[in-house]
C-alpha atoms as a PDB file:
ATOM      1  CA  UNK A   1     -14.817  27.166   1.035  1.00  0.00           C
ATOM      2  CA  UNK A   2     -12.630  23.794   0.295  1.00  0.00           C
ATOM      3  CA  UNK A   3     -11.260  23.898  -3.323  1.00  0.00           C
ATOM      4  CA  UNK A   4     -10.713  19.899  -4.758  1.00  0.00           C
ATOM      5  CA  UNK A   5      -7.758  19.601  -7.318  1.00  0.00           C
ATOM      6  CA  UNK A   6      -8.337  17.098 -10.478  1.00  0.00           C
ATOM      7  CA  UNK A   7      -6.170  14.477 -10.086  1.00  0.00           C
ATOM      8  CA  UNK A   8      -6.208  14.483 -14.450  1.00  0.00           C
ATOM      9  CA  UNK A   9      -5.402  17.889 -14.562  1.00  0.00           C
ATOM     10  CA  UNK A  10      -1.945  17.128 -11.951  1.00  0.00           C
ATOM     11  CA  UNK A  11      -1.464  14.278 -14.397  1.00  0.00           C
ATOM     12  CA  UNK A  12      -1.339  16.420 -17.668  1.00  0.00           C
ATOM     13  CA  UNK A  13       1.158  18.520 -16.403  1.00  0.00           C
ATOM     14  CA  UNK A  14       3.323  15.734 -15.302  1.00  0.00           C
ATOM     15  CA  UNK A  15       3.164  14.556 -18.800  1.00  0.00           C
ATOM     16  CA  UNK A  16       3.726  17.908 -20.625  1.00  0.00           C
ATOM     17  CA  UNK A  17       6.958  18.566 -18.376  1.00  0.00           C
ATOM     18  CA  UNK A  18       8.225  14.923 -19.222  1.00  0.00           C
ATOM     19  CA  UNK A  19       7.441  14.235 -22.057  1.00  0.00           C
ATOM     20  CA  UNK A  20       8.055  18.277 -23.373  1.00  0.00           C
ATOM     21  CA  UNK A  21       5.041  18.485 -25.483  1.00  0.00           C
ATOM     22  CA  UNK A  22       1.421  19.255 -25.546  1.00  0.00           C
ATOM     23  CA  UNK A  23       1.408  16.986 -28.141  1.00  0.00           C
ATOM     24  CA  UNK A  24       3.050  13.908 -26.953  1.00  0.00           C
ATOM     25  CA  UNK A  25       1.391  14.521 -23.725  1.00  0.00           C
ATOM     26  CA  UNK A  26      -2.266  14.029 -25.254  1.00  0.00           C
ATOM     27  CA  UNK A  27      -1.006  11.070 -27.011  1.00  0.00           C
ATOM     28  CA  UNK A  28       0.309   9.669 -24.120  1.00  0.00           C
ATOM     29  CA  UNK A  29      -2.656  10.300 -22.212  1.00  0.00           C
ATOM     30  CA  UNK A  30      -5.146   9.404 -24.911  1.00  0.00           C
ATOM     31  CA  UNK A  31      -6.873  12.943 -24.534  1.00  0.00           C
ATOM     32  CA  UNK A  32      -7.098  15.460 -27.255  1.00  0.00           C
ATOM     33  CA  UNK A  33      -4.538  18.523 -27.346  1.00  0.00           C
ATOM     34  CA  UNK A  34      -6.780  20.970 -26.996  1.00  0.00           C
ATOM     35  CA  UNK A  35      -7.548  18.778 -23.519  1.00  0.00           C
ATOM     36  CA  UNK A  36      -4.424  19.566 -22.430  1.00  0.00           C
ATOM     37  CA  UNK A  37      -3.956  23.020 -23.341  1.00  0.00           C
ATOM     38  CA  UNK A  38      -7.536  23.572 -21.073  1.00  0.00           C
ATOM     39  CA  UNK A  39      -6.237  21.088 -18.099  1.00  0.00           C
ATOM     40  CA  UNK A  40      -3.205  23.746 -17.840  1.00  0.00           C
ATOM     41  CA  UNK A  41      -5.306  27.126 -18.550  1.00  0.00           C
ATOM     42  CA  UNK A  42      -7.185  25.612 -15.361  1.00  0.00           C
ATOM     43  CA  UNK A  43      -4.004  24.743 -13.581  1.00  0.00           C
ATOM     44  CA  UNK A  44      -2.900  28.756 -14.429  1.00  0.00           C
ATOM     45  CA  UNK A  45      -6.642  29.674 -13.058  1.00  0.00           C
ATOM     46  CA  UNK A  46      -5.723  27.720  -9.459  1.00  0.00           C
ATOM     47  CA  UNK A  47      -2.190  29.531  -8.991  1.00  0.00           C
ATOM     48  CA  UNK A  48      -3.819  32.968 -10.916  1.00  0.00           C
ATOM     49  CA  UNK A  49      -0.382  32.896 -12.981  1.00  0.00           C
ATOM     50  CA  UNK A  50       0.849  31.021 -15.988  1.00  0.00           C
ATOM     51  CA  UNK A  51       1.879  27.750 -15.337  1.00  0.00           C
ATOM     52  CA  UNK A  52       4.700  28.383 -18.241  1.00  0.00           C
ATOM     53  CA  UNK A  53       6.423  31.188 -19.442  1.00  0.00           C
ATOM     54  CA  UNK A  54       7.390  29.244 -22.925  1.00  0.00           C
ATOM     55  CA  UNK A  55       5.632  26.751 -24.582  1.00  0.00           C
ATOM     56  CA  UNK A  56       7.332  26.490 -27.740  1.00  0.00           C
ATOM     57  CA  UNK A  57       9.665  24.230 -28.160  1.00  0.00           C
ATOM     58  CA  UNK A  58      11.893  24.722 -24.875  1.00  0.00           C
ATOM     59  CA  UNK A  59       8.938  24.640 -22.309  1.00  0.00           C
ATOM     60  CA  UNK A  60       9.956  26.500 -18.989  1.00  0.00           C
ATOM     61  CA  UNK A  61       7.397  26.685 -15.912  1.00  0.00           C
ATOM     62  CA  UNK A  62       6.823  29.582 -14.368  1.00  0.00           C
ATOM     63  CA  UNK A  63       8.378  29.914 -10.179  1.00  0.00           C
ATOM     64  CA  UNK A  64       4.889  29.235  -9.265  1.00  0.00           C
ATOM     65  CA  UNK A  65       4.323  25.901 -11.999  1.00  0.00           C
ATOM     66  CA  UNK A  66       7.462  24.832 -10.322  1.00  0.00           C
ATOM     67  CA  UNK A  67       5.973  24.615  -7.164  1.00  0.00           C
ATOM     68  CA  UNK A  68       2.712  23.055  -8.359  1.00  0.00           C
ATOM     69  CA  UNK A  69       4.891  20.578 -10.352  1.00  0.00           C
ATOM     70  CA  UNK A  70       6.260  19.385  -7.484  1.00  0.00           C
ATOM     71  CA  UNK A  71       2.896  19.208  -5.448  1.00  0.00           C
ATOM     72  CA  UNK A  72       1.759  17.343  -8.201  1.00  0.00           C
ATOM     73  CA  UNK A  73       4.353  14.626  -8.571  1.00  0.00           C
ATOM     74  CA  UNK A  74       3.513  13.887  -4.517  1.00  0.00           C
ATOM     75  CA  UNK A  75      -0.628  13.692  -5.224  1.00  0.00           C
ATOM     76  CA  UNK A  76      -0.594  11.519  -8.398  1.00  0.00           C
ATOM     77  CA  UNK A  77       2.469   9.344  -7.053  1.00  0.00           C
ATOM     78  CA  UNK A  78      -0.087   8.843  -3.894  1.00  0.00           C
ATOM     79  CA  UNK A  79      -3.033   8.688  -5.707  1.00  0.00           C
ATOM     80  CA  UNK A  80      -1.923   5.601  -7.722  1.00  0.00           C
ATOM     81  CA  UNK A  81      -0.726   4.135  -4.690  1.00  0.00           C
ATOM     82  CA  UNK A  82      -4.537   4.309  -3.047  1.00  0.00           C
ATOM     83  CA  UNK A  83      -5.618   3.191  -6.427  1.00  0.00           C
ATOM     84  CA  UNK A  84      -3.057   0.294  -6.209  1.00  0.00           C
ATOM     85  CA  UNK A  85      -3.390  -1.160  -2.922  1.00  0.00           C
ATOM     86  CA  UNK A  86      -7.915  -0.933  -3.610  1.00  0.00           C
ATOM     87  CA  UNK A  87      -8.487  -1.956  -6.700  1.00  0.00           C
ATOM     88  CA  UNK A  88      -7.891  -5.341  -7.929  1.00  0.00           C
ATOM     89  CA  UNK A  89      -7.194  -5.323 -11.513  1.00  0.00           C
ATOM     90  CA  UNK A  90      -8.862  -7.751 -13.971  1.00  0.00           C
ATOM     91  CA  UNK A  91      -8.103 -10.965 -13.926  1.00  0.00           C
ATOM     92  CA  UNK A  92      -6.854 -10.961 -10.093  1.00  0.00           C
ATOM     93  CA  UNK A  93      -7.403 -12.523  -6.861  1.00  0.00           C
ATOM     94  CA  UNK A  94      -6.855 -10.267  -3.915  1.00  0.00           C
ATOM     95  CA  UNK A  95      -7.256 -12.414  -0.318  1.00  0.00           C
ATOM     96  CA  UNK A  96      -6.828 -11.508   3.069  1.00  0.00           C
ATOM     97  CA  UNK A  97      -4.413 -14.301   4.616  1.00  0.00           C
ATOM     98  CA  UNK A  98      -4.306 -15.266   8.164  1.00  0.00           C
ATOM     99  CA  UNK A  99      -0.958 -16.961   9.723  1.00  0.00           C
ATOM    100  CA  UNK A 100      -0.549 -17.963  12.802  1.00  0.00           C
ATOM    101  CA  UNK A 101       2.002 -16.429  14.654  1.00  0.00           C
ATOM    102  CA  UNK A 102       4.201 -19.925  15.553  1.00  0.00           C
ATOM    103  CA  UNK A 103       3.808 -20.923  11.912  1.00  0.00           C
ATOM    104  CA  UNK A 104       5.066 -17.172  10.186  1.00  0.00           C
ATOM    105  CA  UNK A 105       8.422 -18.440   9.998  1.00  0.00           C
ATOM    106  CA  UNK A 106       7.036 -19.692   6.777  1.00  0.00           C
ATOM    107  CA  UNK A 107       5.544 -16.787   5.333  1.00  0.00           C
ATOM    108  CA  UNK A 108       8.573 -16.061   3.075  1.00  0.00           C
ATOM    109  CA  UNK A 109       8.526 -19.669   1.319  1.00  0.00           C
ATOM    110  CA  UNK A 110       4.824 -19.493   1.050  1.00  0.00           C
ATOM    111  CA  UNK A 111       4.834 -16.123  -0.424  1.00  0.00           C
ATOM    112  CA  UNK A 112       7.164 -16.903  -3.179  1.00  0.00           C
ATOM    113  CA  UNK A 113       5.886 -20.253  -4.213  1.00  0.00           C
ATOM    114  CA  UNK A 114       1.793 -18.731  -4.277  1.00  0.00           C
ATOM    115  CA  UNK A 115       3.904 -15.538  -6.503  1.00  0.00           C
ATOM    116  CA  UNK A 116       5.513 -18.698  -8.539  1.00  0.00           C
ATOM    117  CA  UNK A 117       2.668 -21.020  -9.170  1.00  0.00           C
ATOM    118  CA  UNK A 118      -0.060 -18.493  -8.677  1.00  0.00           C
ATOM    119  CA  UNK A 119       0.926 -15.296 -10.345  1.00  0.00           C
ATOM    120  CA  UNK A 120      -3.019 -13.582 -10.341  1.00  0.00           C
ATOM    121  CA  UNK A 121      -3.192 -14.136  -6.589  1.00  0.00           C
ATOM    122  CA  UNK A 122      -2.481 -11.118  -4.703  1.00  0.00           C
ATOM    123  CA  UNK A 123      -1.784 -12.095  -0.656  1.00  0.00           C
ATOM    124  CA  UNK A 124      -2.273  -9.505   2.266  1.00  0.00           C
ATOM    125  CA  UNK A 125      -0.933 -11.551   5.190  1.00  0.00           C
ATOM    126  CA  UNK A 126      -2.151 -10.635   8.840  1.00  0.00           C
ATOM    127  CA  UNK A 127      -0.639 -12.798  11.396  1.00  0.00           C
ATOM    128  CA  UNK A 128      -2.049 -13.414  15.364  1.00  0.00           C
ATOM    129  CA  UNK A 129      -2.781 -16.070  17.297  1.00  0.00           C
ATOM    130  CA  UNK A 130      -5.252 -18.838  16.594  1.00  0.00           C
ATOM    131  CA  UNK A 131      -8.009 -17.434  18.533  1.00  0.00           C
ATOM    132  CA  UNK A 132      -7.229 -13.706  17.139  1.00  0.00           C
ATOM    133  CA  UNK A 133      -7.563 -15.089  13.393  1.00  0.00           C
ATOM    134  CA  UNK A 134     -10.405 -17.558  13.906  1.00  0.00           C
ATOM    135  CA  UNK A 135     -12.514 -14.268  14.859  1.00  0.00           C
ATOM    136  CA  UNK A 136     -11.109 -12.518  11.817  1.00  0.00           C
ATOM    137  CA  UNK A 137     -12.475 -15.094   9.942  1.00  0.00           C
ATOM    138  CA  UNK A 138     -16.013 -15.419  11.330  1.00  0.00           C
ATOM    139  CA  UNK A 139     -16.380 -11.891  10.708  1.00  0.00           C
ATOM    140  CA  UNK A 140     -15.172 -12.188   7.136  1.00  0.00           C
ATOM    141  CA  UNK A 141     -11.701  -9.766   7.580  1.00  0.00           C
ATOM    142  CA  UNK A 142      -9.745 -12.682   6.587  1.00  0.00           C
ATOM    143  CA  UNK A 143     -10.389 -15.099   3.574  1.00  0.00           C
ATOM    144  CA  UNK A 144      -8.084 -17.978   4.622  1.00  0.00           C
ATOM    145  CA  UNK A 145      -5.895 -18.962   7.475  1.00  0.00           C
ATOM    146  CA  UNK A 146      -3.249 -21.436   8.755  1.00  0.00           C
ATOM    147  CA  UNK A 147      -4.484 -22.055  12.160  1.00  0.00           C
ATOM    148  CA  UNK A 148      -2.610 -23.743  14.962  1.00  0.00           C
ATOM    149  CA  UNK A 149      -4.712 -26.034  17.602  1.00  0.00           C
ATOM    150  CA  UNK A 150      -7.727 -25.257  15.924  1.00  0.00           C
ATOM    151  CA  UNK A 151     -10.037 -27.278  18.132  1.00  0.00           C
ATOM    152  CA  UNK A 152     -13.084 -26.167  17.021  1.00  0.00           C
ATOM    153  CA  UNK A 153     -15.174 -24.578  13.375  1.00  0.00           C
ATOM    154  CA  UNK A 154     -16.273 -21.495  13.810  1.00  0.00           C
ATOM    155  CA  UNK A 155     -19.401 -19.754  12.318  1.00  0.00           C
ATOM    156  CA  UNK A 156     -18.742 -18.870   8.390  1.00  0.00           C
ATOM    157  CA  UNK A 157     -15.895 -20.292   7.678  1.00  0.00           C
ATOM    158  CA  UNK A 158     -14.666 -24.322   7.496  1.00  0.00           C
ATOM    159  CA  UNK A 159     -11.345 -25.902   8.457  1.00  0.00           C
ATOM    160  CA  UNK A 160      -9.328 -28.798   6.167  1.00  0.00           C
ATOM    161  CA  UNK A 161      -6.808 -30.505   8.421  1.00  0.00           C
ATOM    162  CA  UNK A 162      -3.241 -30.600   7.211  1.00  0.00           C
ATOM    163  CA  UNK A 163      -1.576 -32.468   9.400  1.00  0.00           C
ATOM    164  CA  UNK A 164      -0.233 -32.769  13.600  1.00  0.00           C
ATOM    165  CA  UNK A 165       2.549 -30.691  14.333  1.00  0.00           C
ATOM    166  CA  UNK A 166       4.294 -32.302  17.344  1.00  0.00           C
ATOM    167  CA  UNK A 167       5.222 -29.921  20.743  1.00  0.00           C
ATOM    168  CA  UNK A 168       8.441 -29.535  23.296  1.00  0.00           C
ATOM    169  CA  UNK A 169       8.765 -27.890  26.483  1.00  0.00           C
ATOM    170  CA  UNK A 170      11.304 -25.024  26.356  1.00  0.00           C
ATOM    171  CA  UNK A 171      13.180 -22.458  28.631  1.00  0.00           C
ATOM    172  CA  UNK A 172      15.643 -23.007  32.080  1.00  0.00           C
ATOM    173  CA  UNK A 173      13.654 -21.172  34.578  1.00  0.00           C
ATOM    174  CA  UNK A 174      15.197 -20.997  38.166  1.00  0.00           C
ATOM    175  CA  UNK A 175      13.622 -23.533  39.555  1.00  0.00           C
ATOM    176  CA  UNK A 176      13.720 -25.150  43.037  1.00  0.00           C
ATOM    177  CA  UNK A 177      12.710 -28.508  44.067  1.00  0.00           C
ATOM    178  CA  UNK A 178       9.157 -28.714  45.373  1.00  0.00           C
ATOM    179  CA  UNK A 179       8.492 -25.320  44.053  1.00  0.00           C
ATOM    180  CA  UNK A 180       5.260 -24.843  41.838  1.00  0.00           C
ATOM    181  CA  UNK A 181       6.577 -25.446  38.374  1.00  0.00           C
ATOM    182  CA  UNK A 182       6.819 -21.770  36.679  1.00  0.00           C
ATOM    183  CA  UNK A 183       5.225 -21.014  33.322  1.00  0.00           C
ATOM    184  CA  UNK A 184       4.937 -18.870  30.241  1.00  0.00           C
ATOM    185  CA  UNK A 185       1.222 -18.506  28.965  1.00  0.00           C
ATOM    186  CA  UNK A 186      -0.189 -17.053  26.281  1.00  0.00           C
ATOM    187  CA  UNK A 187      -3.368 -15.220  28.308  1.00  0.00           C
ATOM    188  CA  UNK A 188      -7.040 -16.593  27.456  1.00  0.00           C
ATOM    189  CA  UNK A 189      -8.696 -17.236  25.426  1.00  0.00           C
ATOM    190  CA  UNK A 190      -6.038 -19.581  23.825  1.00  0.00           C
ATOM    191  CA  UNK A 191      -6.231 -23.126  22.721  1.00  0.00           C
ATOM    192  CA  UNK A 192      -2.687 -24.386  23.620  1.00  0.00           C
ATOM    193  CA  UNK A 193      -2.702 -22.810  27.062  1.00  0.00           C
ATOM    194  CA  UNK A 194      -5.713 -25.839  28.006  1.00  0.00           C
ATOM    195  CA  UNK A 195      -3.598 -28.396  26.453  1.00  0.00           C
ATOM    196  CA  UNK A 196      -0.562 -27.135  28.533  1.00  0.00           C
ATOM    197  CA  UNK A 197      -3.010 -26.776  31.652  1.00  0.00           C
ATOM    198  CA  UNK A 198      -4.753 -30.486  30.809  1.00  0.00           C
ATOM    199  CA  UNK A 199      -1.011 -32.007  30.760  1.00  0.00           C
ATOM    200  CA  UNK A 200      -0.254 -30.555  33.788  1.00  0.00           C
ATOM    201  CA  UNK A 201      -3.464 -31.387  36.062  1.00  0.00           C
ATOM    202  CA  UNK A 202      -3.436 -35.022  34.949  1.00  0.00           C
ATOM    203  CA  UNK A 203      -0.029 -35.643  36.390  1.00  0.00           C
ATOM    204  CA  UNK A 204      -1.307 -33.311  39.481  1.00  0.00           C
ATOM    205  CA  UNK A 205       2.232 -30.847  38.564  1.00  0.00           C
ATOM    206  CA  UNK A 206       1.985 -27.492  40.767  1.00  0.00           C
ATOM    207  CA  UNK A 207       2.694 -24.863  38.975  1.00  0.00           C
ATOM    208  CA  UNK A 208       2.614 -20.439  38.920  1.00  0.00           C
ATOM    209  CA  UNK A 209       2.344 -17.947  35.868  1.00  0.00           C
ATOM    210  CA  UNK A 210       6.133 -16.730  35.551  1.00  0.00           C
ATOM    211  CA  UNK A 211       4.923 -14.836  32.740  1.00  0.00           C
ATOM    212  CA  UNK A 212       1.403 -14.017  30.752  1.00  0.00           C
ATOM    213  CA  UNK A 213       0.938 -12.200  27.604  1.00  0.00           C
ATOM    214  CA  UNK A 214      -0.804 -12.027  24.597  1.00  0.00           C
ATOM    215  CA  UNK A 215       1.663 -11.440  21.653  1.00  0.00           C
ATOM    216  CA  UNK A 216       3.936 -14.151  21.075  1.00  0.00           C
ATOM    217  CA  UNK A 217       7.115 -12.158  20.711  1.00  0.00           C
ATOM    218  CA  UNK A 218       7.069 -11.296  24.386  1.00  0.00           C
ATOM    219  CA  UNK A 219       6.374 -15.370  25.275  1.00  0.00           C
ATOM    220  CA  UNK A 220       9.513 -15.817  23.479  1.00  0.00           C
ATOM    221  CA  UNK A 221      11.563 -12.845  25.152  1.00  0.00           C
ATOM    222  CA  UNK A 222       9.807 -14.102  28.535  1.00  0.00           C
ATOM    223  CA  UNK A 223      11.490 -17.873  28.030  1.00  0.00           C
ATOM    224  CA  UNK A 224      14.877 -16.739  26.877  1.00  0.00           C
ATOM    225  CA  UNK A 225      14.435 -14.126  29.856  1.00  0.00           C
ATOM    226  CA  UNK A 226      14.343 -17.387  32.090  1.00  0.00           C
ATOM    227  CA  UNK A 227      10.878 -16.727  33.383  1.00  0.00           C
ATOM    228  CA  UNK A 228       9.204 -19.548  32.944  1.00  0.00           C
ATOM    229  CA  UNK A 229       8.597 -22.745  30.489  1.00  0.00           C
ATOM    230  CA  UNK A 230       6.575 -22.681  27.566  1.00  0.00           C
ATOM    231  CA  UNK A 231       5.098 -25.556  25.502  1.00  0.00           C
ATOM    232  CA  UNK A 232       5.604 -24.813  22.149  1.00  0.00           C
ATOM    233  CA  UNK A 233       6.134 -26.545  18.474  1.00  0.00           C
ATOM    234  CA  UNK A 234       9.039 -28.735  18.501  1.00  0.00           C
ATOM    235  CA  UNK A 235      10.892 -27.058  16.051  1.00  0.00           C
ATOM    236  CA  UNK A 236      11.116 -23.845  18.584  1.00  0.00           C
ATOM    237  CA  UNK A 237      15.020 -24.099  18.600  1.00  0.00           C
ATOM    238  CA  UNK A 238      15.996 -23.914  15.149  1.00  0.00           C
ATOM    239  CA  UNK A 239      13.261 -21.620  14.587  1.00  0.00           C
ATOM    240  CA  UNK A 240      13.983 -18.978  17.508  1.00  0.00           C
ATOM    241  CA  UNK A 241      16.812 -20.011  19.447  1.00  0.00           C
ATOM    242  CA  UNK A 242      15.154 -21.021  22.465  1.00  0.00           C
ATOM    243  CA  UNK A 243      16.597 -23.741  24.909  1.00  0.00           C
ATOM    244  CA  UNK A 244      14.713 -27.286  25.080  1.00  0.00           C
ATOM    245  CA  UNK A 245      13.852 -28.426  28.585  1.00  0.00           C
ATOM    246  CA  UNK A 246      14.180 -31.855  29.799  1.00  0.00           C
ATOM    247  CA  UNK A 247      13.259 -30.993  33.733  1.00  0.00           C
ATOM    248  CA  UNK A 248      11.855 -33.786  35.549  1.00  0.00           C
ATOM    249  CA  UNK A 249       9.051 -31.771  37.728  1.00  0.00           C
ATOM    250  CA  UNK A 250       7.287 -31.104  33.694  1.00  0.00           C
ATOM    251  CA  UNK A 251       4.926 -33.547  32.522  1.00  0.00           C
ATOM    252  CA  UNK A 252       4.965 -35.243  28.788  1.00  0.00           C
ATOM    253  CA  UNK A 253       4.163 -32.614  26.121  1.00  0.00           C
ATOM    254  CA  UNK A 254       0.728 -32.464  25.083  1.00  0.00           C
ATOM    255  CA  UNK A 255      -0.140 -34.880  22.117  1.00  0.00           C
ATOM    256  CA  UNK A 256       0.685 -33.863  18.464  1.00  0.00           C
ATOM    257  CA  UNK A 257      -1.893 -30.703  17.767  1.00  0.00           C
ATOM    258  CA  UNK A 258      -3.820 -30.094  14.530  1.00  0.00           C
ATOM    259  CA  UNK A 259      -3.077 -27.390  11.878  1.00  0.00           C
ATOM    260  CA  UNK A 260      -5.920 -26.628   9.844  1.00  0.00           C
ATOM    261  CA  UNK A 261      -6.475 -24.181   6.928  1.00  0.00           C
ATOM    262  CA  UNK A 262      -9.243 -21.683   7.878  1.00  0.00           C
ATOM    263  CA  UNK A 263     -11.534 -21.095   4.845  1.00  0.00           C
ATOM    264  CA  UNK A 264     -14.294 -18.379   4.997  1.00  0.00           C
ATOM    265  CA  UNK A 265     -17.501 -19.538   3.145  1.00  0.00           C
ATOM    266  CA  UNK A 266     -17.699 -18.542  -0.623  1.00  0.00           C
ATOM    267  CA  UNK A 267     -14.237 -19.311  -1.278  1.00  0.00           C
ATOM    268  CA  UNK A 268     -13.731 -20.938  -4.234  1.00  0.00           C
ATOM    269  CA  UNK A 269     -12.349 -24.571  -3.709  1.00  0.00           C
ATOM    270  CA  UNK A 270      -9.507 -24.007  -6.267  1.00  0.00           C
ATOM    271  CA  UNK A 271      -8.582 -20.853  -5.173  1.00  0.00           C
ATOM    272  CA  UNK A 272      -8.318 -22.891  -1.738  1.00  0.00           C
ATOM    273  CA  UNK A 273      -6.618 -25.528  -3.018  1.00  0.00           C
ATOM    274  CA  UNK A 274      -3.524 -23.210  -4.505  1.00  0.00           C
ATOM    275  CA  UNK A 275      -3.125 -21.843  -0.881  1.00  0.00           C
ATOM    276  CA  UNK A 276      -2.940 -24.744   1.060  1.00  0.00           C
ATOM    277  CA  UNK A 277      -0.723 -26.468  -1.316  1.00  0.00           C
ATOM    278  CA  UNK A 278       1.447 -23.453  -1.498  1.00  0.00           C
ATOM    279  CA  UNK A 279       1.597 -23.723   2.899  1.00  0.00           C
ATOM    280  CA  UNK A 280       1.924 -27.405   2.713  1.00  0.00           C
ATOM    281  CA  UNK A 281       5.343 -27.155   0.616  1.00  0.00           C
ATOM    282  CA  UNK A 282       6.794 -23.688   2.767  1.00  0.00           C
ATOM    283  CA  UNK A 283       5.862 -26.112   5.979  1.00  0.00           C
ATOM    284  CA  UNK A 284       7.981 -28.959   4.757  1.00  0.00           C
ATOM    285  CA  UNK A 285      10.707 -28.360   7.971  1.00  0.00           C
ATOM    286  CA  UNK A 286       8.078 -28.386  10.548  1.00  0.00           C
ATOM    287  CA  UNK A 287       8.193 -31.792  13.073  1.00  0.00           C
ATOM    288  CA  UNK A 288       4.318 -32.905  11.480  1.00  0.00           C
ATOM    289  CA  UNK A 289       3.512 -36.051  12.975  1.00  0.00           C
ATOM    290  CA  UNK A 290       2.099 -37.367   9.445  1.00  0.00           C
ATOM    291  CA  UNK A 291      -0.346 -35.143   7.484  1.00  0.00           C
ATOM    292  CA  UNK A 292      -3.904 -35.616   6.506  1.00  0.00           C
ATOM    293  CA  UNK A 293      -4.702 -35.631   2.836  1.00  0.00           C
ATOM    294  CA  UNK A 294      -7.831 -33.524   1.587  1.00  0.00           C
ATOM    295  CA  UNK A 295     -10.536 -34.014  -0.482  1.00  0.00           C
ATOM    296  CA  UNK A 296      -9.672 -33.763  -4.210  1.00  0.00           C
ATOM    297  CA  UNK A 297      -9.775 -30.348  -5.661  1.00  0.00           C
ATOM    298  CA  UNK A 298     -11.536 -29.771  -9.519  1.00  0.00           C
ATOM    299  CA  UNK A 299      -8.022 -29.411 -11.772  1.00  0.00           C
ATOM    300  CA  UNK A 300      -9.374 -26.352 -13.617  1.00  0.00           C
ATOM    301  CA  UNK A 301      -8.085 -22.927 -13.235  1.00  0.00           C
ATOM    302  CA  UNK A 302      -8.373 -20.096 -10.732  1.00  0.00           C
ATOM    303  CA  UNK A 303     -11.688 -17.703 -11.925  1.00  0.00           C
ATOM    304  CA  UNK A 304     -11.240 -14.631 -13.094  1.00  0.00           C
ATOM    305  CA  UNK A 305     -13.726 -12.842 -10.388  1.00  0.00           C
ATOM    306  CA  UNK A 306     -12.176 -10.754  -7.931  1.00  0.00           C
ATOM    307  CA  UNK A 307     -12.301 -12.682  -4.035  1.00  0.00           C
ATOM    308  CA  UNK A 308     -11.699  -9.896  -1.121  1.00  0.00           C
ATOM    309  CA  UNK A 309     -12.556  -9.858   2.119  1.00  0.00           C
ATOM    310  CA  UNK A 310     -15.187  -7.575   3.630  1.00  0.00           C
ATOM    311  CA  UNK A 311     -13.561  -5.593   6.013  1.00  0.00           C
ATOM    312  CA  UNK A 312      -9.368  -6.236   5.490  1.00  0.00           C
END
């Protein structure tokens, strides 16, 4: 038969042992004392012993209240970190934030100028490719996301256009003349691989899969690694080191390529608005080929109601 511990009753004797005091204990805890004298007698009922041998004014715990003590300390100090990362206190936006992966570089700058300017917003930050977070959002696990190549809306959730972030071929594959050019693909379904594959079939370039994966980190590894070129934001050698390619068997990038803020239906437009002004400023380095200015957002504050998303 499964005996369940009171989280209150752990708490009491917490507070008795730091604070040294029935007393200041049930004044701390805005209980009564004779609350906390019946929170330990329970406690002394679980461990069939007292929970202290003194309780006058030197308090000692008994071998056995030792060990509960510390048993305690562990389920209250995890309890309040359930209750933490759940509950969204009063007054406090908690939203599930998509990034996608070639844009997370600016995930620090975002996250401190949304703390900055937007102190009630709490941010859980998932990042993935384009595809990955578009389905997030149509199935309501993310709230909003900075989507790369988004080429199409999806179902429950709208995209506002930021601007055109311009694209280089990178990487020094081994490469022999007349060979079929080799290449490093994210694997379908995946927006930029049909711009790569549209670049490369209107010039009529041969080419092979060098390399094919779906996390982004290994494209990366898989370029450096000299297995094949990858089309990728222009940026790509500040931001990771990677080698820009000038070979003469590639085609002309693909044109400039949209990012777009993902927003999931019922999200308040000024809630929206403090995110994608908050991206817009941490993108400021990124080669955007002119950016496209959005509708005009209310100038009221952020409501008070909590905004979460279903299933993050």
């Amino acid at each position: 038969m499964h005996q369940n511990l009171h989280i209150s009753r752990l708490r009491t004797l917490i507070t008795v042992v730091d604070l040294g005091g029935f007393r200041r204990a049930a004044e701390a805890l805005y209980i009564t004392q004779p609350a906390v004298s019946q929170h330990i007698r329970h406690l002394g009922a679980l461990i069939r012993g007292p929970v202290f041998t003194s309780t006058g004014s030197s308090l000692r715990l008994s071998r056995a209240g030792e060990e509960l003590l510390g048993y305690a300390r562990r389920m209250v100090a995890l309890n309040d970190e359930a209750v933490a990362r759940f509950v969204t206190p009063r007054g406090r936006l908690q939203l599930a934030v998509g990034v996608s992966e070639q844009l997370a570089d600016a995930l620090p700058e975002f996250l401190e100028i949304l703390a900055r300017r937007a102190p009630h917003i709490r941010v859980d930050v998932h990042t993935a490719l384009t595809d990955n977070l578009s389905g997030r959002l149509t199935d309501g696990r993310l709230d909003l996301a900075l989507l790369l190549n988004a080429s199409r809306q999806g179902a429950g959730y709208e995209t506002h256009e930021l601007g055109r972030l311009s694209l280089a071929w990178f990487g020094k594959p081994p490469y022999g003349q007349g060979e079929p050019v080799p290449l490093a693909l994210f694997t379908e379904p995946c927006d930029m691989r049909g711009h790569v594959m549209d670049s490369l079939s209107a010039t009529a370039t041969p080419w092979r899969i060098g390399y094919e994966g779906s996390e982004f980190i290994g494209l990366r590894a898989a370029v450096r690694a000299g297995l094949g070129f990858a089309c990728l934001i222009t940026n790509g050698d500040a931001l990771w080191g990677l080698e820009r390619s000038s070979h003469a068997a590639l085609p002309d990038p693909p044109p400039p390529v949209p990012v777009a803020l993902g927003v999931r239906a019922g999200i308040d437009l000024r809630v929206t608005a403090s995110v994608r002004d908050a991206l817009l400023e941490a993108l400021h380095g990124y080669p955007f080929n002119g950016r496209v200015p959005d509708a005009p957002v209310p100038d009221a504050p952020v409501p008070d109601a909590p905004v979460t998303a279903s299933g993050s």
